[in-house]
C-alpha atoms as a PDB file:
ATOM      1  CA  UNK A   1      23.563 -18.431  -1.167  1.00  0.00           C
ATOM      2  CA  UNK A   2      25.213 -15.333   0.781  1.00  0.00           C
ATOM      3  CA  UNK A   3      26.326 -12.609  -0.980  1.00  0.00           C
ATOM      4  CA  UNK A   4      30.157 -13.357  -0.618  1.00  0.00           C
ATOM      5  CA  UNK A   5      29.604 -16.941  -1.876  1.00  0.00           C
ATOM      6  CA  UNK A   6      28.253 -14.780  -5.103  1.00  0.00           C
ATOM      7  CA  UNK A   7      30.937 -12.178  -5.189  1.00  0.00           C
ATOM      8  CA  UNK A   8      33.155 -15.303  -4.995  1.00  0.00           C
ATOM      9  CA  UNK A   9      31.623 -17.128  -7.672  1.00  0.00           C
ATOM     10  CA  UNK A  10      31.579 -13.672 -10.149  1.00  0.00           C
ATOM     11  CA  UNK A  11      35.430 -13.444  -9.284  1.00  0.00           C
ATOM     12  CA  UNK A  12      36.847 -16.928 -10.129  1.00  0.00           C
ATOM     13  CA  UNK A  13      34.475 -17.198 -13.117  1.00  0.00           C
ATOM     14  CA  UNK A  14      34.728 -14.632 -14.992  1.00  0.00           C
ATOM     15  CA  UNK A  15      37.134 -11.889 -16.422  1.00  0.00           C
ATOM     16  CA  UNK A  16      34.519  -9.425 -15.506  1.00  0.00           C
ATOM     17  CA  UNK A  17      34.627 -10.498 -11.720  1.00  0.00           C
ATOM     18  CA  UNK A  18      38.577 -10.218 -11.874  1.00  0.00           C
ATOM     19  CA  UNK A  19      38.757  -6.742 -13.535  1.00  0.00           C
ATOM     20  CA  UNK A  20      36.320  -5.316 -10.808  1.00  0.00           C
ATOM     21  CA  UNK A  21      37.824  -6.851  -7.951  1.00  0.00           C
ATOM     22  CA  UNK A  22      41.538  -4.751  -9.532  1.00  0.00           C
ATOM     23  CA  UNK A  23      39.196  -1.617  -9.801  1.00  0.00           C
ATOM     24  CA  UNK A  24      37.983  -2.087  -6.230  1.00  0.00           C
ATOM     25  CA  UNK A  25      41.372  -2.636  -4.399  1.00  0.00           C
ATOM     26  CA  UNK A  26      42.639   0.751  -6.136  1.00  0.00           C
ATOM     27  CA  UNK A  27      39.554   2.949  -5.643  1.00  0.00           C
ATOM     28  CA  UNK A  28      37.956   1.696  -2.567  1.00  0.00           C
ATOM     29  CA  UNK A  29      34.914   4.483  -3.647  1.00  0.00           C
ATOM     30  CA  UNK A  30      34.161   2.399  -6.158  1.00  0.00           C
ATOM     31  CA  UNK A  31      34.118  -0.911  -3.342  1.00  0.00           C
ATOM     32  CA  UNK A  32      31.905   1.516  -0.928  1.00  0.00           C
ATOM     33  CA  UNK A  33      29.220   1.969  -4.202  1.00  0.00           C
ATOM     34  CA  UNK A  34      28.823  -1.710  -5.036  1.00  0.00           C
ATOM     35  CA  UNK A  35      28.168  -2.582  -1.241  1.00  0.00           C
ATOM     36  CA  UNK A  36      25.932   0.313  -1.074  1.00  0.00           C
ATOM     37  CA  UNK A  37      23.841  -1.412  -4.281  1.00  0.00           C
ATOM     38  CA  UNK A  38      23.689  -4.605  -2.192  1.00  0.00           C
ATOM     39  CA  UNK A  39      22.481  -2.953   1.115  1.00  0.00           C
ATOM     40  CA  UNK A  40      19.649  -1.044  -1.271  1.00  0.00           C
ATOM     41  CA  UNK A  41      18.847  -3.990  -3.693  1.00  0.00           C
ATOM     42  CA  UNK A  42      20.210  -7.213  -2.466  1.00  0.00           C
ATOM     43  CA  UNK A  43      18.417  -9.135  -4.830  1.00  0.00           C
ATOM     44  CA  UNK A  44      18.850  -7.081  -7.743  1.00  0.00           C
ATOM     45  CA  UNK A  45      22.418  -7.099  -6.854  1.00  0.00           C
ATOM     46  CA  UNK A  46      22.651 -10.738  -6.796  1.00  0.00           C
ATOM     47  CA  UNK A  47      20.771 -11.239 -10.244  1.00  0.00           C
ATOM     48  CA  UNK A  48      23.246  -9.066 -12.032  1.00  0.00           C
ATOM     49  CA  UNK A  49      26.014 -10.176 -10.535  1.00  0.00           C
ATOM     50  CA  UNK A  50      25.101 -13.912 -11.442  1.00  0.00           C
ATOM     51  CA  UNK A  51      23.590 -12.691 -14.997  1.00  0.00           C
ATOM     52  CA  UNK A  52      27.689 -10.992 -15.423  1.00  0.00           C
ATOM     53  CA  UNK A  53      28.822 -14.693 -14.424  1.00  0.00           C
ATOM     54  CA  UNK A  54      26.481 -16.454 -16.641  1.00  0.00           C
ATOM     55  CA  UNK A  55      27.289 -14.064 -19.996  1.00  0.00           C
ATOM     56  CA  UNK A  56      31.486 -15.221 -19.502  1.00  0.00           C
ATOM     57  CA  UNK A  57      30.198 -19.053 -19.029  1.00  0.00           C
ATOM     58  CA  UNK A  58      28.294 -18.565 -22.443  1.00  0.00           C
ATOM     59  CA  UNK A  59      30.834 -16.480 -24.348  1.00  0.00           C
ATOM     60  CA  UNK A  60      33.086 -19.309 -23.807  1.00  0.00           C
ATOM     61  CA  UNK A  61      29.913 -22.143 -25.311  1.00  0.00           C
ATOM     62  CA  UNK A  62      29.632 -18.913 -28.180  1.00  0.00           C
ATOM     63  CA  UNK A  63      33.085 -19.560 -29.365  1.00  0.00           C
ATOM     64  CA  UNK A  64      33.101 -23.126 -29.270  1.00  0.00           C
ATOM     65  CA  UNK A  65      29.645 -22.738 -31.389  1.00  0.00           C
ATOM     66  CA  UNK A  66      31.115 -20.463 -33.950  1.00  0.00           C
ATOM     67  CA  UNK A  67      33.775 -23.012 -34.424  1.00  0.00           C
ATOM     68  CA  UNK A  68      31.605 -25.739 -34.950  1.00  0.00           C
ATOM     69  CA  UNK A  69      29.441 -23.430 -37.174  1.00  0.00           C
ATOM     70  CA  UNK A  70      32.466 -22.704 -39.151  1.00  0.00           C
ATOM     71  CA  UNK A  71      33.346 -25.966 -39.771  1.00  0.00           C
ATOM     72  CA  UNK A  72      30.072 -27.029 -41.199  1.00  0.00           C
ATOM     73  CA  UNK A  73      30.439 -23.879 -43.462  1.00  0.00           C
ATOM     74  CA  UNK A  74      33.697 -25.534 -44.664  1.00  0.00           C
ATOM     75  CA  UNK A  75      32.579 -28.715 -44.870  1.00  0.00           C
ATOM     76  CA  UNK A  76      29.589 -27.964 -47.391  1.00  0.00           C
ATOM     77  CA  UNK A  77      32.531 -25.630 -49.359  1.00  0.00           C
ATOM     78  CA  UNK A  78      31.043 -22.859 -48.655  1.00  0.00           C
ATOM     79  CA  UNK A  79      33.750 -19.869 -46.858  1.00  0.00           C
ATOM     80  CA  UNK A  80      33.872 -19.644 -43.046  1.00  0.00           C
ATOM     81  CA  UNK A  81      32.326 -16.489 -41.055  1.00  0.00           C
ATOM     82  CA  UNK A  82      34.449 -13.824 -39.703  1.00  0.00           C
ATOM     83  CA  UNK A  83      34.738 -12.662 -36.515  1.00  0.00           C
ATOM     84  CA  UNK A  84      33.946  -9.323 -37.221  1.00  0.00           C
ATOM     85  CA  UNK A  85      30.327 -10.496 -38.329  1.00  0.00           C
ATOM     86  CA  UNK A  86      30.357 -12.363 -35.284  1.00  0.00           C
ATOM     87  CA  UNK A  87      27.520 -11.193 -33.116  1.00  0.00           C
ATOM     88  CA  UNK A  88      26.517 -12.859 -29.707  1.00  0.00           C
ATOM     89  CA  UNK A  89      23.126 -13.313 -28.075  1.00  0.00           C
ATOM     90  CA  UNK A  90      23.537 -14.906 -25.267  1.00  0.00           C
ATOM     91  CA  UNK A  91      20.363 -14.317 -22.972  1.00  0.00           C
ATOM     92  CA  UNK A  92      17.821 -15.799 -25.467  1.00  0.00           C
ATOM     93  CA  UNK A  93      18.064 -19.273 -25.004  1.00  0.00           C
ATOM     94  CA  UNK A  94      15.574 -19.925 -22.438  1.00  0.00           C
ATOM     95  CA  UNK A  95      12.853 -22.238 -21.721  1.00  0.00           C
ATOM     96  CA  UNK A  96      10.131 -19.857 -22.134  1.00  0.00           C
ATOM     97  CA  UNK A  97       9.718 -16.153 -23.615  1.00  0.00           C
ATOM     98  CA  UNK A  98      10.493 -13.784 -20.424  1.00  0.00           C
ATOM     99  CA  UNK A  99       9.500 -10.017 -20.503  1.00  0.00           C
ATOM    100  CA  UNK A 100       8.624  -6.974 -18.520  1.00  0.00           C
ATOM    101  CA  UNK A 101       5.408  -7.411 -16.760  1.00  0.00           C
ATOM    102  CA  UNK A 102       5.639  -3.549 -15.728  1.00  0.00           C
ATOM    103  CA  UNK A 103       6.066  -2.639 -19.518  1.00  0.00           C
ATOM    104  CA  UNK A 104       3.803  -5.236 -20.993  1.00  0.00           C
ATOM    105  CA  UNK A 105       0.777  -5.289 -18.915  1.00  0.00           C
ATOM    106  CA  UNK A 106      -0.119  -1.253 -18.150  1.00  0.00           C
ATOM    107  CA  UNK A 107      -0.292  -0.262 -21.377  1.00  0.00           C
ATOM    108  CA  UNK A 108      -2.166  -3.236 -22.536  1.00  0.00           C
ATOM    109  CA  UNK A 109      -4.667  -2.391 -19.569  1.00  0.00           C
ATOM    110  CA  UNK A 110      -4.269   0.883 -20.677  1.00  0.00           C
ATOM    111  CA  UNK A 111      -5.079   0.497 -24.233  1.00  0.00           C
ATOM    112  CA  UNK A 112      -8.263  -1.240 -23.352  1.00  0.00           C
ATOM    113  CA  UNK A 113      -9.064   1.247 -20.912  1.00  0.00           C
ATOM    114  CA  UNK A 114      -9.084   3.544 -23.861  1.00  0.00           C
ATOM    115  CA  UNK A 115     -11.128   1.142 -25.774  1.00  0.00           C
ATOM    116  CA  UNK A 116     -14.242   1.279 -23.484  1.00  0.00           C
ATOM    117  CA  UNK A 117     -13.201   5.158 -23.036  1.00  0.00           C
ATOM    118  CA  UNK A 118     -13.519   5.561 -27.260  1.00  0.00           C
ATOM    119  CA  UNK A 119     -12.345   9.357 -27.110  1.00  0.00           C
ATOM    120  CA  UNK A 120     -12.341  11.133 -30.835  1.00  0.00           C
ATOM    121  CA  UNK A 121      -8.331  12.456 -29.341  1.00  0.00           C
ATOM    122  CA  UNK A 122      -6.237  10.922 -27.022  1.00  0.00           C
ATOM    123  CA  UNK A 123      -3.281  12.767 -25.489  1.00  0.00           C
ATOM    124  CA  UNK A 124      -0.833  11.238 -23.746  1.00  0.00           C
ATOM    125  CA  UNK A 125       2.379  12.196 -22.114  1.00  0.00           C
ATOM    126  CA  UNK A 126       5.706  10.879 -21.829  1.00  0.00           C
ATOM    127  CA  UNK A 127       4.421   7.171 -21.970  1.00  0.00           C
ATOM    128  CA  UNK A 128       6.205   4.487 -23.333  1.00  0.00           C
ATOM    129  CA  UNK A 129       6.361   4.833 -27.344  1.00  0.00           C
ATOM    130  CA  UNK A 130       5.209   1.458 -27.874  1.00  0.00           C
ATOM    131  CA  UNK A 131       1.453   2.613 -25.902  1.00  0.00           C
ATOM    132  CA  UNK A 132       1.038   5.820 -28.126  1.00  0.00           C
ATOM    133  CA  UNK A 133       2.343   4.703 -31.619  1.00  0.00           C
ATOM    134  CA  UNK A 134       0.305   1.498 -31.692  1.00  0.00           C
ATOM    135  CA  UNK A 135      -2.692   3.261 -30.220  1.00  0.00           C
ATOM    136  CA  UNK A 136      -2.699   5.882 -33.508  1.00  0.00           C
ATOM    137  CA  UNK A 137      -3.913   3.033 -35.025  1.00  0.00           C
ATOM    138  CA  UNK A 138      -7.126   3.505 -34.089  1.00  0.00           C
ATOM    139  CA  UNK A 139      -7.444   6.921 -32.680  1.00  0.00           C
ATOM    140  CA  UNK A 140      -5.747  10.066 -33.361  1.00  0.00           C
ATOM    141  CA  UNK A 141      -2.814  10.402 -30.199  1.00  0.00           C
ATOM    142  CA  UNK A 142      -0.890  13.405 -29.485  1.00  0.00           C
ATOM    143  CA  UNK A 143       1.791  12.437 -27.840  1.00  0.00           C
ATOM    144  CA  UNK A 144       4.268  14.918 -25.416  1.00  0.00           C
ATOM    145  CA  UNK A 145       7.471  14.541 -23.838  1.00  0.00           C
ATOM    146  CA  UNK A 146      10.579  16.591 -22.008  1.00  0.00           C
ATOM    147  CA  UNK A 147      12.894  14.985 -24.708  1.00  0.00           C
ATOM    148  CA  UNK A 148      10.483  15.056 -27.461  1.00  0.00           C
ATOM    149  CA  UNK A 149      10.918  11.868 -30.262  1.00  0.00           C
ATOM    150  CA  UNK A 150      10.919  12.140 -33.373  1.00  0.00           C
ATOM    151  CA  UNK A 151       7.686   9.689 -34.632  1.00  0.00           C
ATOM    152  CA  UNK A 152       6.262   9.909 -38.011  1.00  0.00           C
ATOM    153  CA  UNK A 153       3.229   8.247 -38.299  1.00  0.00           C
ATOM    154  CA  UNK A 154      -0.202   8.912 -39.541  1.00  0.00           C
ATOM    155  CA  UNK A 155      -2.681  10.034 -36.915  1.00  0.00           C
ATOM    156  CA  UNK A 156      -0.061  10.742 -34.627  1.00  0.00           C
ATOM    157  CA  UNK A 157       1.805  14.111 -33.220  1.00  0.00           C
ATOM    158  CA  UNK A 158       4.846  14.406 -30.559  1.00  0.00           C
ATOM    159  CA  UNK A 159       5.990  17.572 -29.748  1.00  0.00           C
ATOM    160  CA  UNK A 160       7.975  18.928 -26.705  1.00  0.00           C
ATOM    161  CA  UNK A 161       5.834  19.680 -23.317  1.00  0.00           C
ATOM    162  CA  UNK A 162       7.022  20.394 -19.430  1.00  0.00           C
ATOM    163  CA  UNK A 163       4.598  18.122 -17.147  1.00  0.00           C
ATOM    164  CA  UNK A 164       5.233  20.201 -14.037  1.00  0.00           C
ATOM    165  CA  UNK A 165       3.779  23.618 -16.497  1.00  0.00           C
ATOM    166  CA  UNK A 166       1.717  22.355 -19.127  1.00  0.00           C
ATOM    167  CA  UNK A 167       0.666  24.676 -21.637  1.00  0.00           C
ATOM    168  CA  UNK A 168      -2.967  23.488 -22.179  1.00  0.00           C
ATOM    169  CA  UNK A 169      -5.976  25.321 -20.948  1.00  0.00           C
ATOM    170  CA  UNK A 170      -7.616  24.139 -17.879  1.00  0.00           C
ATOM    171  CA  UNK A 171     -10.479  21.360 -18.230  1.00  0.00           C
ATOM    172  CA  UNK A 172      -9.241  21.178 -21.703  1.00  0.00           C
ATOM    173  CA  UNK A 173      -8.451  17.348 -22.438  1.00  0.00           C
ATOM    174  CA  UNK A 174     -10.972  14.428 -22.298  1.00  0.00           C
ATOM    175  CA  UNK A 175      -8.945  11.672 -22.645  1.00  0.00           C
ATOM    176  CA  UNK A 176      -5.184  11.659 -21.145  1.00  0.00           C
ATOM    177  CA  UNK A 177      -2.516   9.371 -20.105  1.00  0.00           C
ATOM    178  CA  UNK A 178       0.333   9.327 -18.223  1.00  0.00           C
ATOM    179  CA  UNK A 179       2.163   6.275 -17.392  1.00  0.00           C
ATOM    180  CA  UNK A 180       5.694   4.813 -15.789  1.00  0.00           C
ATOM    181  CA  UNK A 181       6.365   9.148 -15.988  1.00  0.00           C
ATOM    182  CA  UNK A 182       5.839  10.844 -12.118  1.00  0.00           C
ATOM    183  CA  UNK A 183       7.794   8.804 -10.294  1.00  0.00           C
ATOM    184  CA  UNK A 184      10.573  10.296 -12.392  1.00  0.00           C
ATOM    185  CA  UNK A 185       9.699  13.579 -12.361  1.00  0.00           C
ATOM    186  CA  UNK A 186      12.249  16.074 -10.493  1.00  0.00           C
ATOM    187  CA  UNK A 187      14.805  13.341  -9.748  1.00  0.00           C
ATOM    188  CA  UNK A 188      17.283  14.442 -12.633  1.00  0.00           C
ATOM    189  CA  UNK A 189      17.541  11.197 -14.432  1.00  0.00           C
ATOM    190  CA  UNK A 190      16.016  12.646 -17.839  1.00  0.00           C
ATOM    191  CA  UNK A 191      17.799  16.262 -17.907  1.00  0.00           C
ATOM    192  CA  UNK A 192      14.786  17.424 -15.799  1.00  0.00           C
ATOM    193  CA  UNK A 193      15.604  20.136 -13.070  1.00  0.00           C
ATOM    194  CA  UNK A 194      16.122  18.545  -9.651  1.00  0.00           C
ATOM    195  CA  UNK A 195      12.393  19.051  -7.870  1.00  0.00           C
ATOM    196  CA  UNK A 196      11.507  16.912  -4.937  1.00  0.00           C
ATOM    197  CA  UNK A 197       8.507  18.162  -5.346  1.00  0.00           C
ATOM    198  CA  UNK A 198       8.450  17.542  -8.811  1.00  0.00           C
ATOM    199  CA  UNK A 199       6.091  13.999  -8.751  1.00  0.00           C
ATOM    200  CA  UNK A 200       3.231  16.652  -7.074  1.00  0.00           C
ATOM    201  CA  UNK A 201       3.884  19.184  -9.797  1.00  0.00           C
ATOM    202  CA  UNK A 202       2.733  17.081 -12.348  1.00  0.00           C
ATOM    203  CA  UNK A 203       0.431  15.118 -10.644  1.00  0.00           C
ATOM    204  CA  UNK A 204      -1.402  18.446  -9.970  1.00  0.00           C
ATOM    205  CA  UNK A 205      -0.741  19.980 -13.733  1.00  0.00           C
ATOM    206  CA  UNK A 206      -2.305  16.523 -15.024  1.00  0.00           C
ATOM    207  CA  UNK A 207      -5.508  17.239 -12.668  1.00  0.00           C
ATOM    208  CA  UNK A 208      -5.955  21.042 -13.881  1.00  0.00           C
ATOM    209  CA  UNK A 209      -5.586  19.834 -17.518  1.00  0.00           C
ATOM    210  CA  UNK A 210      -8.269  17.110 -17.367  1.00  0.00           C
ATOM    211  CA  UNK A 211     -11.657  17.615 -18.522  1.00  0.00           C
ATOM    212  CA  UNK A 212     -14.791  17.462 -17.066  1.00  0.00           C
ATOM    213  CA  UNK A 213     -16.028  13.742 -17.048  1.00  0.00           C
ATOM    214  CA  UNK A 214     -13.176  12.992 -18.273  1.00  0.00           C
ATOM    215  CA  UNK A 215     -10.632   9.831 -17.751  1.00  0.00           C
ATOM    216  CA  UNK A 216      -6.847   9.990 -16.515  1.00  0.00           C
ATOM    217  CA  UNK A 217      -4.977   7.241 -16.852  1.00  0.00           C
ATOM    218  CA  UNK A 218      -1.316   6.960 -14.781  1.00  0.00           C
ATOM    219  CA  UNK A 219       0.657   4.194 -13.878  1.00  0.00           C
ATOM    220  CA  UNK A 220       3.348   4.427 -11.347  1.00  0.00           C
ATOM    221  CA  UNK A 221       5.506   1.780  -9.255  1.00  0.00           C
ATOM    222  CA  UNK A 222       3.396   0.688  -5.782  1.00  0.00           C
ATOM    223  CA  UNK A 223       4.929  -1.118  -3.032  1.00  0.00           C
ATOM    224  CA  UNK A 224       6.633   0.220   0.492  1.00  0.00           C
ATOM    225  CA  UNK A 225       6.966   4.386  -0.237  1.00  0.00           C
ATOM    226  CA  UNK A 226      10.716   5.453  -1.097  1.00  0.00           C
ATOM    227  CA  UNK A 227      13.161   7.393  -3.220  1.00  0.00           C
ATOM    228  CA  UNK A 228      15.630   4.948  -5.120  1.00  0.00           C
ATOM    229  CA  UNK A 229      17.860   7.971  -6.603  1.00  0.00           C
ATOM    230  CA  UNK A 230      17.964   8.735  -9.410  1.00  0.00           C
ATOM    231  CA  UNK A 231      16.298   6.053 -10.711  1.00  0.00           C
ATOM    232  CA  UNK A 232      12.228   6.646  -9.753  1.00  0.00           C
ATOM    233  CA  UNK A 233       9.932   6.694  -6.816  1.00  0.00           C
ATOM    234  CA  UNK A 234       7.615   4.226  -4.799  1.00  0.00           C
ATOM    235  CA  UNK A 235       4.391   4.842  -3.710  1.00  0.00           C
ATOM    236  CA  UNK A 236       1.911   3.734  -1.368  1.00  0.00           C
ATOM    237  CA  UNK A 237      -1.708   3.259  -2.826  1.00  0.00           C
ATOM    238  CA  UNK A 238      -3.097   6.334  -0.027  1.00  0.00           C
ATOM    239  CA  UNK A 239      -0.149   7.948  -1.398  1.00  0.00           C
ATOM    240  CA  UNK A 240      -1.335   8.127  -4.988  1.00  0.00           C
ATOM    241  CA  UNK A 241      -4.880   8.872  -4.091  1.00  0.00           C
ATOM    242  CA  UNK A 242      -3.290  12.407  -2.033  1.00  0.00           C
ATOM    243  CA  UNK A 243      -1.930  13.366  -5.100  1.00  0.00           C
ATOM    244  CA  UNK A 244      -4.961  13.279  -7.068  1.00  0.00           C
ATOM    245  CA  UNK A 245      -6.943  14.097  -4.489  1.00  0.00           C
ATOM    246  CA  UNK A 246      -8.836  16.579  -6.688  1.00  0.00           C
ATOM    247  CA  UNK A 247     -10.215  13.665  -9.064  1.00  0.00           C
ATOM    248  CA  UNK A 248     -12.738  10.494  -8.209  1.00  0.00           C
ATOM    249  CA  UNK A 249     -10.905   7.379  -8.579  1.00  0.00           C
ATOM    250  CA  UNK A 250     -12.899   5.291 -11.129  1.00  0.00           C
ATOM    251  CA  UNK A 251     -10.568   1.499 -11.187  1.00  0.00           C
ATOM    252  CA  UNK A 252      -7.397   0.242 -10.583  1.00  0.00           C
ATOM    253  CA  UNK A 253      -5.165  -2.630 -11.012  1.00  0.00           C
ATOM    254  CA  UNK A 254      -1.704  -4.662 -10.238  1.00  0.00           C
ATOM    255  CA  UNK A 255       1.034  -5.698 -11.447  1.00  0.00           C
ATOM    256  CA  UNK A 256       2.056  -6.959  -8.718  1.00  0.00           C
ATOM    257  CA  UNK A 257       6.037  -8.450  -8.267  1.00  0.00           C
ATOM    258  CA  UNK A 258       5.550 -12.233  -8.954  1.00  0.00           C
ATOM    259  CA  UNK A 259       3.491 -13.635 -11.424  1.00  0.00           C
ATOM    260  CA  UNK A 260      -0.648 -13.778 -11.012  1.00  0.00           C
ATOM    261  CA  UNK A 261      -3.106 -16.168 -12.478  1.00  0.00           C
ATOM    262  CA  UNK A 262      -4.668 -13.250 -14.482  1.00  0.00           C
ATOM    263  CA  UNK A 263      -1.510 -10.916 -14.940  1.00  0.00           C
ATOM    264  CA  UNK A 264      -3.080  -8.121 -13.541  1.00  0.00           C
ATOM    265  CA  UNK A 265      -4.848  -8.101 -10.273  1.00  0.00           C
ATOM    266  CA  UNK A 266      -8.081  -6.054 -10.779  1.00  0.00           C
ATOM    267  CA  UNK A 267      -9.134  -3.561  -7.618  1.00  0.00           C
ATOM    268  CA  UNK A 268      -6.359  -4.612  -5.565  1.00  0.00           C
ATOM    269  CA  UNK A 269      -6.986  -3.573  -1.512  1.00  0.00           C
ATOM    270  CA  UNK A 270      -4.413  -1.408  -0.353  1.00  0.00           C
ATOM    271  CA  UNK A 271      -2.666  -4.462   1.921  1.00  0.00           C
ATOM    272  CA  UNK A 272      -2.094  -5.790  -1.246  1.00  0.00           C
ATOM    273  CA  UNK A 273      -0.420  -3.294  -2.850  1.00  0.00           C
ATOM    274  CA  UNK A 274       1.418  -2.342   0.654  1.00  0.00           C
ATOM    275  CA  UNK A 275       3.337  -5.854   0.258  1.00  0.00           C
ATOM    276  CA  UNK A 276       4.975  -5.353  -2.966  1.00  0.00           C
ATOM    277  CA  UNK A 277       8.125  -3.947  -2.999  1.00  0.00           C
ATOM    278  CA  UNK A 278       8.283  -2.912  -6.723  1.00  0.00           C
ATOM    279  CA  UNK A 279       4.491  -3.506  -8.094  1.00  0.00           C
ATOM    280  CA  UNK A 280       3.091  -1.371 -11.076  1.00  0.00           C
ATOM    281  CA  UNK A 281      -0.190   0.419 -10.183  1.00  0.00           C
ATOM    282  CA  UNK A 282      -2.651   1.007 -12.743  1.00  0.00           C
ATOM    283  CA  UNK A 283      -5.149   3.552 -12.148  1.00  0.00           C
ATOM    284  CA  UNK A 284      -7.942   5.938 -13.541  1.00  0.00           C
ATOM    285  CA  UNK A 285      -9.121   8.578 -12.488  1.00  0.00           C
ATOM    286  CA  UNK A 286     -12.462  11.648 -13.605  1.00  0.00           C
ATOM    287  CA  UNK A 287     -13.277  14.879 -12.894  1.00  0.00           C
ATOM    288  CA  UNK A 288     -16.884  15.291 -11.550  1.00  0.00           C
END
């Protein structure tokens, strides 16, 4: 299906599609960004715009349902719900259990990377929350971030820290992560100064911080190298390796865009990693 035969379907079937077609006629701006958003991400584009489509199609079903739930209520003399207390879900009913494969699988690896690793501390910076506060369960995490978040758990610490001018000594920290973080690093989307060197900054500050024999562990999106601004950056696998060019790459993995047999693809060659377009690279690095 062409993009206009989508744009076409998201107008005549829902009220969303008719209140951004108004919005477009008046500011034309506002036309100019959309088509921009297809010319970067056609197929990103299309999902949402079909996902907008699909959400009026089941708010429709939603009120029917509430109606029909309602009337059972009644029915068993028991008082009907209120729309106020109404509250739709309607992306859950779905044949299996979807999720982010970025988001699920690196830390996972990660975690079990830290497993083998068994460190006494582990610090780790600006990482998903899910990877650090579930990892306190077995070893004591200090956990850092530009925004820092409030988490109260036992064996556990967050407090505030710049990753382009870290504040710990040099060779000082054994066991360190840094995940889903550089490719953000400078473009503004966080409240961070605009950098486009930014990535490098940290990639270097996270190499002087790193102890001897120890393990890095970073996880960044792979695939053909650009800048989507302001969202994050993509890197080529060489590219990664230049920025830690100080450090001995000890393993890798995939995530690669489509779903694999073993969810991660272990030592992936470079061609491999060259042909996604939005993979998740897993790596780890030491210090000799």
């Amino acid at each position: 299906m062409k993009i206009r035969q989508h744009i076409g379907r998201f107008w005549r079937s829902s009220v969303a599609g008719g209140k951004y077609f108004k919005l477009a006629w008046k500011h034309p701006h506002f036309a100019w960004l959309f088509m921009n958003c297809v010319e970067t991400d056609f197929d990103s584009t299309v999902a949402n715009i079909d996902h907008l489509a699909r959400r009026q199609t089941a708010m429709l079903g939603f009120r029917k349902e509430l109606q029909d739930f309602n009337r059972l209520l009644v029915s068993a003399g028991r008082n009907p719900l209120n729309d106020v207390d109404s509250y739709p879900c309607l992306d859950d009913r779905t044949a299996e259990t979807g999720f982010d494969r970025h988001y699920i699988y690196h830390p996972a690896w990660a975690a079990r990377v830290v497993a083998a690793f068994n460190p006494k501390k582990h610090v780790d910076i600006s990482s998903t929350l899910h990877f650090a506060t579930i990892l306190s369960a077995f070893v004591k995490v200090d956990f850092f971030d530009f925004r820092p978040a409030a988490l109260v758990l036992t064996n556990l610490s967050s407090e505030p820290a710049d990753l382009t001018n870290l504040h710990f000594q040099s060779d000082s920290i054994p066991s360190l992560s840094c995940m889903h973080v550089i490719e953000h690093i400078g473009l503004g989307r966080y409240g961070d100064p605009m950098d486009i060197d930014g990535d490098k900054k940290a990639a270097r500050e996270l190499s002087r911080v790193l102890a001897k024999d120890g393990r890095l562990i970073v996880a960044m999106p792979v695939g053909k190298p650009r800048i989507q601004f302001n969202a994050h950056r993509i890197y080529s696998h060489e590219q990664v390796l230049q920025m830690f060019e100080t450090l001995t790459l000890v393993e890798h993995a995939l995530v690669p865009d489509g779903a694999a047999e073993s969810g991660l693809i272990m030592g992936p060659d470079s061609d491999v990693i060259a042909a996604q377009s939005y993979g998740c690279g897993c790596y780890v690095f030491s210090k000799q």
